[in-house]
C-alpha atoms as a PDB file:
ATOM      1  CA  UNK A   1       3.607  11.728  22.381  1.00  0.00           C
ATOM      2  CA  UNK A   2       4.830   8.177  23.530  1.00  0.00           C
ATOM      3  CA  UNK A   3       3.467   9.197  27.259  1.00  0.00           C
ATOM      4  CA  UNK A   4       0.531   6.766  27.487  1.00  0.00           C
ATOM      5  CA  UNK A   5       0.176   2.923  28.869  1.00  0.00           C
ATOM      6  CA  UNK A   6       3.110   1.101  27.238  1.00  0.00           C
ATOM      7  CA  UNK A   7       2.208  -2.496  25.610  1.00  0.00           C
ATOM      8  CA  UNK A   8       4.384  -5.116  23.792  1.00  0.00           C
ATOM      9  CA  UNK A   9       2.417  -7.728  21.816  1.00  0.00           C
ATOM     10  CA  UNK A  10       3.423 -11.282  22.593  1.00  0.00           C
ATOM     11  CA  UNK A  11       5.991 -11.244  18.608  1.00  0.00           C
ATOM     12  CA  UNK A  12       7.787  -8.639  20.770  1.00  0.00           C
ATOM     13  CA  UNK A  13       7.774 -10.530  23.991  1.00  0.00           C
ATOM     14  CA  UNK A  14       8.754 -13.644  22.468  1.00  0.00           C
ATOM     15  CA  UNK A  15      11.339 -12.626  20.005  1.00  0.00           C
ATOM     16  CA  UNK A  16      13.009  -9.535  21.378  1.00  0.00           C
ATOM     17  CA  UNK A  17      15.285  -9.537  24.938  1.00  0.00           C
ATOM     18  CA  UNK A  18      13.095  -7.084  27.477  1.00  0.00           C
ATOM     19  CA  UNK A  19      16.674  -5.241  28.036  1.00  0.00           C
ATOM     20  CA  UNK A  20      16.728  -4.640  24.054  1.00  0.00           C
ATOM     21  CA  UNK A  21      12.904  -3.230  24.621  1.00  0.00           C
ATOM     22  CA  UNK A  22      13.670  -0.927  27.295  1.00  0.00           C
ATOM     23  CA  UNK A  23      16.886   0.222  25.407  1.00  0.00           C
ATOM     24  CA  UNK A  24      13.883   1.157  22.241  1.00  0.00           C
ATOM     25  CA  UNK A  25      11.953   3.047  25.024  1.00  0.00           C
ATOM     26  CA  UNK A  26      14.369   4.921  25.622  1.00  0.00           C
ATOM     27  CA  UNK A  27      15.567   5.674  22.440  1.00  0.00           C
ATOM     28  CA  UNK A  28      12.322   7.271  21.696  1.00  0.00           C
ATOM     29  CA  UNK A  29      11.940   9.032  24.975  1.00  0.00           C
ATOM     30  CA  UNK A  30      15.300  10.702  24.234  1.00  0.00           C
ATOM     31  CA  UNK A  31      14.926  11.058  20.540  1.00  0.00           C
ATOM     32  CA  UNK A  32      16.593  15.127  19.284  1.00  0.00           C
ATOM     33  CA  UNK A  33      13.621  15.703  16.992  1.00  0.00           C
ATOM     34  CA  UNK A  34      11.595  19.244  16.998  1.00  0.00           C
ATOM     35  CA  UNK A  35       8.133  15.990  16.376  1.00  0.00           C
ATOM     36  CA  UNK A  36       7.418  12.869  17.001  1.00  0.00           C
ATOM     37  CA  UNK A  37       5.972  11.195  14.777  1.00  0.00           C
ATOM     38  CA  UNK A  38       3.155   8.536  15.773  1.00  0.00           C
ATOM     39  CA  UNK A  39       4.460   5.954  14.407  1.00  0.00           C
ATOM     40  CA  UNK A  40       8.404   5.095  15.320  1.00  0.00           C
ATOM     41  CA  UNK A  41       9.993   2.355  13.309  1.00  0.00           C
ATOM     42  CA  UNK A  42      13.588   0.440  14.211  1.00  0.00           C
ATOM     43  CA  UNK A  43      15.140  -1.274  12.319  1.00  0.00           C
ATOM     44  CA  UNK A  44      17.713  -4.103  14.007  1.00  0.00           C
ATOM     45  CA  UNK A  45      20.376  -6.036  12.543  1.00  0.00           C
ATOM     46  CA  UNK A  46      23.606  -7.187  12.993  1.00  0.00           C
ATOM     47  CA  UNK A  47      26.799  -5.914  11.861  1.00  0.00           C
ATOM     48  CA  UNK A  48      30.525  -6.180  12.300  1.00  0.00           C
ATOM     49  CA  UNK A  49      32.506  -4.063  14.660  1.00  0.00           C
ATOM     50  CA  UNK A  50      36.546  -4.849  15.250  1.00  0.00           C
ATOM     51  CA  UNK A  51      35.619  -9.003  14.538  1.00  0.00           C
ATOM     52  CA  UNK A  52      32.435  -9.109  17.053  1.00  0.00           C
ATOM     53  CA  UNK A  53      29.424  -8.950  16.232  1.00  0.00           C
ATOM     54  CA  UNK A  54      26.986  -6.518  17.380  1.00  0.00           C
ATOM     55  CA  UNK A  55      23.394  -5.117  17.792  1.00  0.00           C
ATOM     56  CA  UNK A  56      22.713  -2.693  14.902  1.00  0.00           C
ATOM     57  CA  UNK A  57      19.411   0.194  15.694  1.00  0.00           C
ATOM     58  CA  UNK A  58      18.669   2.263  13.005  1.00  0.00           C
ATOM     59  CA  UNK A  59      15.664   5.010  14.387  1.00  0.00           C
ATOM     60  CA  UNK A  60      13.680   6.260  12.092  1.00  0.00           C
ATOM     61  CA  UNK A  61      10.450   8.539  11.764  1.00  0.00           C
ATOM     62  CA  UNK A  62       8.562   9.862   8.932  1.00  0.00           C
ATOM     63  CA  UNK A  63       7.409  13.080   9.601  1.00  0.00           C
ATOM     64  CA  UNK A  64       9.211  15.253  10.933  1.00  0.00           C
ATOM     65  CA  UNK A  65      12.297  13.105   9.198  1.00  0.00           C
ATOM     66  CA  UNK A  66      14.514  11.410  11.565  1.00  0.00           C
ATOM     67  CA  UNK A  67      17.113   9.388  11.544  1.00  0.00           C
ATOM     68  CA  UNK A  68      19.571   7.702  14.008  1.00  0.00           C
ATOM     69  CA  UNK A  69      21.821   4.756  13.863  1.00  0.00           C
ATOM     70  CA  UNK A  70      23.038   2.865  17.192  1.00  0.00           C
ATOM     71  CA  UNK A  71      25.167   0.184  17.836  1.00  0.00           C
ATOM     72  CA  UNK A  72      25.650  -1.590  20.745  1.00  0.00           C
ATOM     73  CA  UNK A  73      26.558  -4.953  22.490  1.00  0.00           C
ATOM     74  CA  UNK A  74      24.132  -7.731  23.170  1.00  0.00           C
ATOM     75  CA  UNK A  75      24.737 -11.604  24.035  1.00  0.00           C
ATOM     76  CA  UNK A  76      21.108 -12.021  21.793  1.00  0.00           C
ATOM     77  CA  UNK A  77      21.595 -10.028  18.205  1.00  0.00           C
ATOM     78  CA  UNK A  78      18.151  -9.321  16.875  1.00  0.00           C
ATOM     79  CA  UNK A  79      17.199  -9.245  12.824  1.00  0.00           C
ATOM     80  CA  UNK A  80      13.356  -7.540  13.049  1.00  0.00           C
ATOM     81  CA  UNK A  81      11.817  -4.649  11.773  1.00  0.00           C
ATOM     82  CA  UNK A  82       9.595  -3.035  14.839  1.00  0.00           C
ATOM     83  CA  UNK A  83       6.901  -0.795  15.108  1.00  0.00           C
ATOM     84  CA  UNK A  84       6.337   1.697  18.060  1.00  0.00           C
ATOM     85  CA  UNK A  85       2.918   3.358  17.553  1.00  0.00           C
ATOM     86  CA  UNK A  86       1.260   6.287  19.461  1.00  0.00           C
ATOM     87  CA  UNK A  87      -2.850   6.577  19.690  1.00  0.00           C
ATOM     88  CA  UNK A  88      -2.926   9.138  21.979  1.00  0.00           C
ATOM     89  CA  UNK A  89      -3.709   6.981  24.669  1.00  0.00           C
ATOM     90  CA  UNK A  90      -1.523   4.075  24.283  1.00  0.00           C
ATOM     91  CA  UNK A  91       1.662   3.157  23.425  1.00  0.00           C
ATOM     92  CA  UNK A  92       2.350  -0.371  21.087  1.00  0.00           C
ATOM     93  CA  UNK A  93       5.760  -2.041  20.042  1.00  0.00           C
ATOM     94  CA  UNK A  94       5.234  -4.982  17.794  1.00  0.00           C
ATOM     95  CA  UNK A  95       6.480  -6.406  15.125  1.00  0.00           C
ATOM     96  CA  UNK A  96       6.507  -5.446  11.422  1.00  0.00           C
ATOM     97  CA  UNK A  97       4.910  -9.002  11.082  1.00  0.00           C
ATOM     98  CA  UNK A  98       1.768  -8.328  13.243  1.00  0.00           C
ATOM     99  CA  UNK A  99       0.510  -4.982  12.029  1.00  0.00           C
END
């Protein structure tokens, strides 16, 4: 899964850094589940860490369940619910808005 063509839809390329989308790649690519699910969902926010603010990723997956929480630094902090979606052939990140 998550092998095919790779596509962002223009919510994704106008609302989320292309460093923060490659960082989502990857998180899938290197995901430590026994599945993957078709349908990937990340959910970004900020949040608090020593006074600064940073860029919250909470992973998640249906089926098998999966969860994984990340935090990181970013200049641009993101609040968006995104979509990574598998059809065999390709693969989709937009946002929770557009599907």
């Amino acid at each position: 899964m998550f092998t095919g063509t790779k596509y962002v839809t223009q919510g994704i390329r106008r609302e989320v850094p292309s460093f923060l989308q490659l960082i989502l790649w990857c998180f899938i690519e290197s995901m430590n589940a026994p599945e993957k699910d078709f349908l990937q969902v990340f959910e970004l926010s900020p949040t608090m860490v020593n006074g600064k603010t940073k860029q919250r990723i909470v992973h998640m997956q249906e089926q098998p369940p999966f969860q994984q929480v990340y935090v990181i630094c970013a200049r641009q902090i993101v609040t968006k619910k995104i979509y990574v979606v598998d059809d065999q052939q390709h693969c989709t990140m937009l946002c929770s808005d557009e599907y």
